[in-house]
Each structure stands twice: as C-alpha cells, then as structure tokens.
Protein backbone atom coordinates (compact mmCIF):
# COMPACT_ATOMS: atom_id res chain seq x y z
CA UNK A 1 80.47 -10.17 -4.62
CA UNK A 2 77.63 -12.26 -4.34
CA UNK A 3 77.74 -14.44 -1.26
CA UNK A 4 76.52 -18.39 -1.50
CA UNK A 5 72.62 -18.72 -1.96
CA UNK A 6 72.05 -14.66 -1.56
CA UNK A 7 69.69 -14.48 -5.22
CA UNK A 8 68.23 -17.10 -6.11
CA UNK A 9 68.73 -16.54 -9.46
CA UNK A 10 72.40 -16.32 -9.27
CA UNK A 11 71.94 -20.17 -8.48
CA UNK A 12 72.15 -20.99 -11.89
CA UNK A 13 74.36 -18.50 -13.61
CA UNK A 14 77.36 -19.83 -15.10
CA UNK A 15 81.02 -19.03 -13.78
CA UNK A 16 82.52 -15.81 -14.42
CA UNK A 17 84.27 -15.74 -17.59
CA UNK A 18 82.22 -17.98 -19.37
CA UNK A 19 81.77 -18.34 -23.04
CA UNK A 20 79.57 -15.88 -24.77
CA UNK A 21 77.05 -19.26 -25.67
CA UNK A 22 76.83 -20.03 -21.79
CA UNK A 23 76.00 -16.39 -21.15
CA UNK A 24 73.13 -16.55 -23.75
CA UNK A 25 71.93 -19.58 -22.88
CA UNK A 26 71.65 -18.13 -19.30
CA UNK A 27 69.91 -14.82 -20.16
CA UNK A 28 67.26 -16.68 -22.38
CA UNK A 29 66.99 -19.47 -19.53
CA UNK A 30 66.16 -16.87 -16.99
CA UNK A 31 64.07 -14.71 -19.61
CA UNK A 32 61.49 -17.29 -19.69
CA UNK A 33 61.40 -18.89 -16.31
CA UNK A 34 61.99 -16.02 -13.71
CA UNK A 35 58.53 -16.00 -11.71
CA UNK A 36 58.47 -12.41 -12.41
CA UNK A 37 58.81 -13.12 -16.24
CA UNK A 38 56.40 -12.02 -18.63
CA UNK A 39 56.56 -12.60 -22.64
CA UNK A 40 59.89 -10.64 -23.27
CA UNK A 41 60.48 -11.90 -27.28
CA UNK A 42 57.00 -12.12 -28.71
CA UNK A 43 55.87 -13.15 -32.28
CA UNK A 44 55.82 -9.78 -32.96
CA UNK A 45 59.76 -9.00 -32.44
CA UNK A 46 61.72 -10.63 -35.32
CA UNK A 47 63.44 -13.74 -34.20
CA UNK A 48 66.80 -12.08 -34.63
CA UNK A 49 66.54 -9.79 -31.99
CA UNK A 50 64.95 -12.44 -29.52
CA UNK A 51 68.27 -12.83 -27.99
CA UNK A 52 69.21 -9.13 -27.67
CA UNK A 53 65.69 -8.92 -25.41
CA UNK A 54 67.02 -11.51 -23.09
CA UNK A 55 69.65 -9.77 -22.57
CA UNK A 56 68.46 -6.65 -21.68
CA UNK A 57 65.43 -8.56 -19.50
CA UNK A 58 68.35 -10.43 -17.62
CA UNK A 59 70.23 -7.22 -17.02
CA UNK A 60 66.99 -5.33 -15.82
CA UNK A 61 65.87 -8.53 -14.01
CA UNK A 62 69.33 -9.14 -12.16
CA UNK A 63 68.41 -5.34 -10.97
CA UNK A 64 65.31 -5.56 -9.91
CA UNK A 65 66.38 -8.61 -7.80
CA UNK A 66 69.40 -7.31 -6.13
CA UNK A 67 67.02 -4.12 -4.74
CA UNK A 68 64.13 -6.13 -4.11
CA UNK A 69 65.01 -9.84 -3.09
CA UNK A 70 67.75 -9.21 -0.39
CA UNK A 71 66.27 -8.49 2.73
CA UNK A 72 68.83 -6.21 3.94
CA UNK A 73 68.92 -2.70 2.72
CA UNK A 74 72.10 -1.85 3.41
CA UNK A 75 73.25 -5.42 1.47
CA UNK A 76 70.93 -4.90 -1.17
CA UNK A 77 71.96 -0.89 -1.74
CA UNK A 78 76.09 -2.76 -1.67
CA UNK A 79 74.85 -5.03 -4.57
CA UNK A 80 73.45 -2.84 -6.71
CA UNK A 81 76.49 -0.50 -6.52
CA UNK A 82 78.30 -3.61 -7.63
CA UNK A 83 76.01 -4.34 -10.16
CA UNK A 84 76.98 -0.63 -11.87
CA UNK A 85 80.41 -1.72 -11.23
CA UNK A 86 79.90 -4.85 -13.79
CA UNK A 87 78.35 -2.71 -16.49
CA UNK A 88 81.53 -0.13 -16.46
CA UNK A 89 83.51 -2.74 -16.40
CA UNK A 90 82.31 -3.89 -19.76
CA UNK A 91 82.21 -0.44 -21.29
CA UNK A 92 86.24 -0.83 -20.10
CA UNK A 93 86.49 -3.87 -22.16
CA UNK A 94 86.66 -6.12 -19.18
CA UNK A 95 83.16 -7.80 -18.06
CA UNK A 96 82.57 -10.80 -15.39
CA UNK A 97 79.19 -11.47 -15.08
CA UNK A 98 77.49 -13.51 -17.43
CA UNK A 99 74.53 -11.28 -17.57
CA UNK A 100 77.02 -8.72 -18.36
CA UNK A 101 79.29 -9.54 -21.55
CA UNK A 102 80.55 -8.27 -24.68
CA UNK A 103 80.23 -10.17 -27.91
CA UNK A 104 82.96 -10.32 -29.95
C-alpha cells in the first residue's frame, strides 16, 4: 500500500511475511531509535514484557506517522484506513505487516 520512500520508517521494515524474529527485531529497532522515541521498556517494566512494549510503541508509532508524516491529507487519511485494514487482518488470522503479526 505503501508507495517507495513514502515513511521513512517503512525504509527499514522487513518484507511482508517475515519471520516472527525479523518482526521483533524491527519493532525493538524502531522502539529505540524513532526521533520521536522516548524510553518505552524502562528498568521498571520486567524484562519479559520489554518486547510486548515494542510492539505496541511500533503499532502506535506506525500510526502516528501515517497521519502525521505524509503531507497529503487525503494520502495520509488512505493509509491509515489501511493501517486498520492490517490489524483486522490479524484478528482474521492473516497479518502482513511486520509491525502487525501474530505469534504462534
């Protein structure tokens, strides 16, 4: 949906499709090196639900990117309808994105 060098953070996302590990890695990739970021997973949050926070920040972050980063608002209002899209898809037991996946 996305076209070629439209978000810069879809830059380095991994292919749709990818493993569950490459979909992590992304999330906590982007989690602490978005320009927006701020300390998602602090000492405070036990270590195993670090990568659950990622997650959720990429999710939220993807989001706030597709309504604020493209310049269009028509293009931008087109993306985040996609963007609900992905989420049904994986409560339908069939998600793309690597933001958007469902462990097994």
């Amino acid at each position: 949906m996305l076209r070629p060098g439209e978000l810069k953070i879809a830059q380095n996302a991994p292919l749709a499709g990818c493993s569950p590990e490459s979909a992590q890695q992304y999330t906590r990739w982007l989690a602490t090196h978005h320009y927006e970021n701020f300390n998602v997973a602090s000492w405070l949050l036990p270590k195993e639900l670090h990568q659950h926070f990622y997650n959720l920040y990429s999710y939220c972050r993807w989001a706030d990117d597709l309504g604020d980063e493209v310049p269009e608002t028509q293009r931008a209002l087109e993306l985040l309808d996609w963007w609900g899209d992905e989420l049904n898809a994986c409560y339908e037991g069939r998600p793309s994105h690597p933001v958007i996946y469902r462990a097994a």
